[in-house]
C-alpha atoms as a PDB file:
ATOM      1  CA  UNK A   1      26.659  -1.618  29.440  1.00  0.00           C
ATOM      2  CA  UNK A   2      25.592  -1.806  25.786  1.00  0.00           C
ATOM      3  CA  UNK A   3      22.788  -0.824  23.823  1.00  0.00           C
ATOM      4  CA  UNK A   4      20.177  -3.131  23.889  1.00  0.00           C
ATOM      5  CA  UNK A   5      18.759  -4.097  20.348  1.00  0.00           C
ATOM      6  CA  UNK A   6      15.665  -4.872  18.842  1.00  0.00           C
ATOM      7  CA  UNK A   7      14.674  -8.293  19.520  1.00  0.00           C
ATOM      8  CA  UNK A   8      17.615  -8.714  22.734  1.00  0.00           C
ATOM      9  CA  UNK A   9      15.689 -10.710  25.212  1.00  0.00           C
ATOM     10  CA  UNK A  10      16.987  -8.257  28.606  1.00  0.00           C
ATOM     11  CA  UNK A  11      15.971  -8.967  32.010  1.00  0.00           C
ATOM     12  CA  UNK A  12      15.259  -5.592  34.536  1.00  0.00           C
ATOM     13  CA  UNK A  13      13.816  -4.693  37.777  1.00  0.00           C
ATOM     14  CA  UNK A  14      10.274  -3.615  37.144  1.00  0.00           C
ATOM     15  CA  UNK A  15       8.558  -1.230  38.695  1.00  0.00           C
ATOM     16  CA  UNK A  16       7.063  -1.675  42.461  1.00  0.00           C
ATOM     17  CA  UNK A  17       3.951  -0.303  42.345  1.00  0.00           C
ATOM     18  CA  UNK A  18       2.548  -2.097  39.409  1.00  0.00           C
ATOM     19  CA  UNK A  19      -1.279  -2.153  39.643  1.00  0.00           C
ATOM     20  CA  UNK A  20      -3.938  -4.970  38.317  1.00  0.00           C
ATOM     21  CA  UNK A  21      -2.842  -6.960  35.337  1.00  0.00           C
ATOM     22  CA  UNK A  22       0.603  -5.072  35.051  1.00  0.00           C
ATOM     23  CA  UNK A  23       3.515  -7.145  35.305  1.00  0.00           C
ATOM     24  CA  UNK A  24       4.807  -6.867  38.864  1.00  0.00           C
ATOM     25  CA  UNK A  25       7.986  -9.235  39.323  1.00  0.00           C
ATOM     26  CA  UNK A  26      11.029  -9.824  37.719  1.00  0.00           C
ATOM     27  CA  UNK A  27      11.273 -11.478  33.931  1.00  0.00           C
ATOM     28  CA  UNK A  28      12.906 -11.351  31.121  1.00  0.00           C
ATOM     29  CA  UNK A  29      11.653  -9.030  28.539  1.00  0.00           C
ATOM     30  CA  UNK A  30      12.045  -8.437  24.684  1.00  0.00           C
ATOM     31  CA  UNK A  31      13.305  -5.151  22.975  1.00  0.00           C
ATOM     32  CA  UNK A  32      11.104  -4.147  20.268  1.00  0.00           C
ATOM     33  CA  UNK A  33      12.445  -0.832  19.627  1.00  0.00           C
ATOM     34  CA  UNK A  34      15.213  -0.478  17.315  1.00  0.00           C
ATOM     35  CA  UNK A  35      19.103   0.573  18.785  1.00  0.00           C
ATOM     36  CA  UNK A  36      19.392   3.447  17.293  1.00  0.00           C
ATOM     37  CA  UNK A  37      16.702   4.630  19.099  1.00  0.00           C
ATOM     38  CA  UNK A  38      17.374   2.879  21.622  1.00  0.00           C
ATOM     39  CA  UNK A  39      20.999   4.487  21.959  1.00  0.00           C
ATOM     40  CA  UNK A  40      19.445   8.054  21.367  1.00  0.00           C
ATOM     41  CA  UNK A  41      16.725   7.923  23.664  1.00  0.00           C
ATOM     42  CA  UNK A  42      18.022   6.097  26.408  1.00  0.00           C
ATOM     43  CA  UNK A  43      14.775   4.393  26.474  1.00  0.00           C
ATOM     44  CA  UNK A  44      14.190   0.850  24.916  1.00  0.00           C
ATOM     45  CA  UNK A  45      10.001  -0.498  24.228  1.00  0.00           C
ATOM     46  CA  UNK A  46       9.634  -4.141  25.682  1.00  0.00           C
ATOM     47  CA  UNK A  47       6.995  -6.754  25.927  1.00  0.00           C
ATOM     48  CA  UNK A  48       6.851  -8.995  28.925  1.00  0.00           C
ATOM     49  CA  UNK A  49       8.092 -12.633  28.759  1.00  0.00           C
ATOM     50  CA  UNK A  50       6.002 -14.817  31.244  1.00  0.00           C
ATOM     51  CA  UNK A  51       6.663 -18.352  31.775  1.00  0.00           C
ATOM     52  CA  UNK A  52       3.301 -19.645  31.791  1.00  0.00           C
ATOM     53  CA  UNK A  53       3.347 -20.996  28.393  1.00  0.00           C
ATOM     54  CA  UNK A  54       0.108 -19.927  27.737  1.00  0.00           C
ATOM     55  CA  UNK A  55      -2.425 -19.981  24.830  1.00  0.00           C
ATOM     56  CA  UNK A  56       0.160 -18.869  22.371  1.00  0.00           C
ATOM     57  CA  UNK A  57      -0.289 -21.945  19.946  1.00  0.00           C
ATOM     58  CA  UNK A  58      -3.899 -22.105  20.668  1.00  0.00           C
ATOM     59  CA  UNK A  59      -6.670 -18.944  21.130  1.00  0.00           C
ATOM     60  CA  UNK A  60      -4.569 -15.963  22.080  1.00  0.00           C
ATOM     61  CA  UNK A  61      -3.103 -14.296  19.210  1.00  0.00           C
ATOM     62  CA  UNK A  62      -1.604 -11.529  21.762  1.00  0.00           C
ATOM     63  CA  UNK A  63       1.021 -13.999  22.873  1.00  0.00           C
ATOM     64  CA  UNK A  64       4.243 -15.601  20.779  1.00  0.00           C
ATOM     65  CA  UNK A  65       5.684 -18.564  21.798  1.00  0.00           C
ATOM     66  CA  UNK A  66       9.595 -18.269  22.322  1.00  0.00           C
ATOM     67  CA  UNK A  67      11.785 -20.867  20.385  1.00  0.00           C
ATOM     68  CA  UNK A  68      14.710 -22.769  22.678  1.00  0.00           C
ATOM     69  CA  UNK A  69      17.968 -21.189  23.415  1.00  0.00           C
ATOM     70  CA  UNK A  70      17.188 -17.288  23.140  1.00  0.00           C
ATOM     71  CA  UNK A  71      17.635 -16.499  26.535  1.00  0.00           C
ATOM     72  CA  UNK A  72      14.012 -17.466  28.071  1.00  0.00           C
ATOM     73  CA  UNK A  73      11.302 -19.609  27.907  1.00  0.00           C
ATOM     74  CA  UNK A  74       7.485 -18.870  27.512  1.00  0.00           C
ATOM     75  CA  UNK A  75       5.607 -16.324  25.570  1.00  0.00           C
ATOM     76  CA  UNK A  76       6.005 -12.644  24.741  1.00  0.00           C
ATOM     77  CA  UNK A  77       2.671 -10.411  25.761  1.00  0.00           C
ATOM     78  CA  UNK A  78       2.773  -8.223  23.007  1.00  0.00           C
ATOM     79  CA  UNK A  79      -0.406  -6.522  24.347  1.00  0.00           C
ATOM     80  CA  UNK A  80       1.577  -5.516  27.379  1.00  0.00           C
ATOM     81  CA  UNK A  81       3.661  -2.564  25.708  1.00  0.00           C
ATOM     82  CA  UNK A  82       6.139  -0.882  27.655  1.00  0.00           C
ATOM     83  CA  UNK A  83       8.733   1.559  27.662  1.00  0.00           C
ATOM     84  CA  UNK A  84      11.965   1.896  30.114  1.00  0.00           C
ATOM     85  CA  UNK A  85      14.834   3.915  30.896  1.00  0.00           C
ATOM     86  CA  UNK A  86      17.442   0.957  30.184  1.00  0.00           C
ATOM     87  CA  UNK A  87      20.240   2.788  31.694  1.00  0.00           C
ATOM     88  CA  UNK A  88      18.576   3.326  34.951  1.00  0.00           C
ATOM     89  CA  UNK A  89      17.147   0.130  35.336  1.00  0.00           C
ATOM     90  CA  UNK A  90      20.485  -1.429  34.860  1.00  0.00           C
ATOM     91  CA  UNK A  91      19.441  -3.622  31.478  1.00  0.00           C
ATOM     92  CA  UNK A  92      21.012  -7.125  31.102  1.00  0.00           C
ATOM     93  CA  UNK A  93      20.705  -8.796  27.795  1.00  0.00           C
ATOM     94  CA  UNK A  94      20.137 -12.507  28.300  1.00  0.00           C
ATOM     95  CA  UNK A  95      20.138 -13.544  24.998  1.00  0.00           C
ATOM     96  CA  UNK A  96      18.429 -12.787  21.287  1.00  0.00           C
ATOM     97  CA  UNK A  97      15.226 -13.809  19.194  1.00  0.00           C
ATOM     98  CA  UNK A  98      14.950 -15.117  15.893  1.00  0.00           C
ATOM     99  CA  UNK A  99      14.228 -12.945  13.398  1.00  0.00           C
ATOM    100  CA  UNK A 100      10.934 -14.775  12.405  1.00  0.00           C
ATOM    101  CA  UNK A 101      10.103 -14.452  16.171  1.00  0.00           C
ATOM    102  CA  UNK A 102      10.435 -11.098  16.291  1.00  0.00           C
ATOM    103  CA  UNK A 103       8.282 -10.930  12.788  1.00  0.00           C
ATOM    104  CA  UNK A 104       5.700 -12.507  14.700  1.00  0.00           C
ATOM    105  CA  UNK A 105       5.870 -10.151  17.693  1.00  0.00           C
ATOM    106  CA  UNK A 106       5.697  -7.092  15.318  1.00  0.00           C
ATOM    107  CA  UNK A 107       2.534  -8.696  13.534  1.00  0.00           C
ATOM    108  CA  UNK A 108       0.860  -9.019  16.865  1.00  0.00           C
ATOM    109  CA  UNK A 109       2.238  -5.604  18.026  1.00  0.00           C
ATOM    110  CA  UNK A 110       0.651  -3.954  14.887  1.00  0.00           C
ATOM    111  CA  UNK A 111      -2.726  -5.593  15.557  1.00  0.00           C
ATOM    112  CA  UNK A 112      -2.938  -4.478  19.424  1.00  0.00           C
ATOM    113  CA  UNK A 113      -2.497  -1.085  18.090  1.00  0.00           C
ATOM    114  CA  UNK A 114      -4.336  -0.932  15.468  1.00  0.00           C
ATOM    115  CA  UNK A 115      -1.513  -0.040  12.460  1.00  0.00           C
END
């Protein structure tokens, strides 16, 4: 299994007792940590993909549309931060982002948490 690396687009079990608006099925997610910490930790940060296409080119600045051919379709949550163990959870990298798709998801990243 290798490293995942920042802006893989990796698809995992999640966990099963996810509560309110946490994600609580399987999806692909994006790696917004970088490898080397990804590879030291053994943990990788990830924002949710969801399918719903939602507001991303309208209202919701939380949300970044994903281009074709990166290994999903729909938006990343960016305000739906997580971190995993990516060795545990068995990690599968589906595919990659763009890098000006994951400049966008840092943008939003750095808004939602106020840097």
């Amino acid at each position: 299994m290798s490293v995942p690396a920042q802006g893989d687009v990796i698809s995992f079990k999640p966990e099963l007792d996810a509560k309110g608006h946490e994600q609580q099925r399987s999806r692909p997610w994006l790696v917004v940590s970088v490898k080397p910490y990804n590879d030291a930790s053994k943990l990788v940060m990830v924002c949710p993909i969801t399918s719903h296409q939602g507001t991303a080119t309208t209202a919701n600045a939380a949300e970044v549309l994903l281009p074709a051919n990166c290994g999903a379709t729909g938006v990343v949550l960016t305000f739906q931060l997580q971190t995993i163990d990516w060795q545990a959870r068995k990690v599968k990298i589906l595919g990659a982002t763009p890098v000006a798709t994951l400049k966008a998801v840092q943008r939003n990243l750095r808004v939602c948490l106020g840097m």
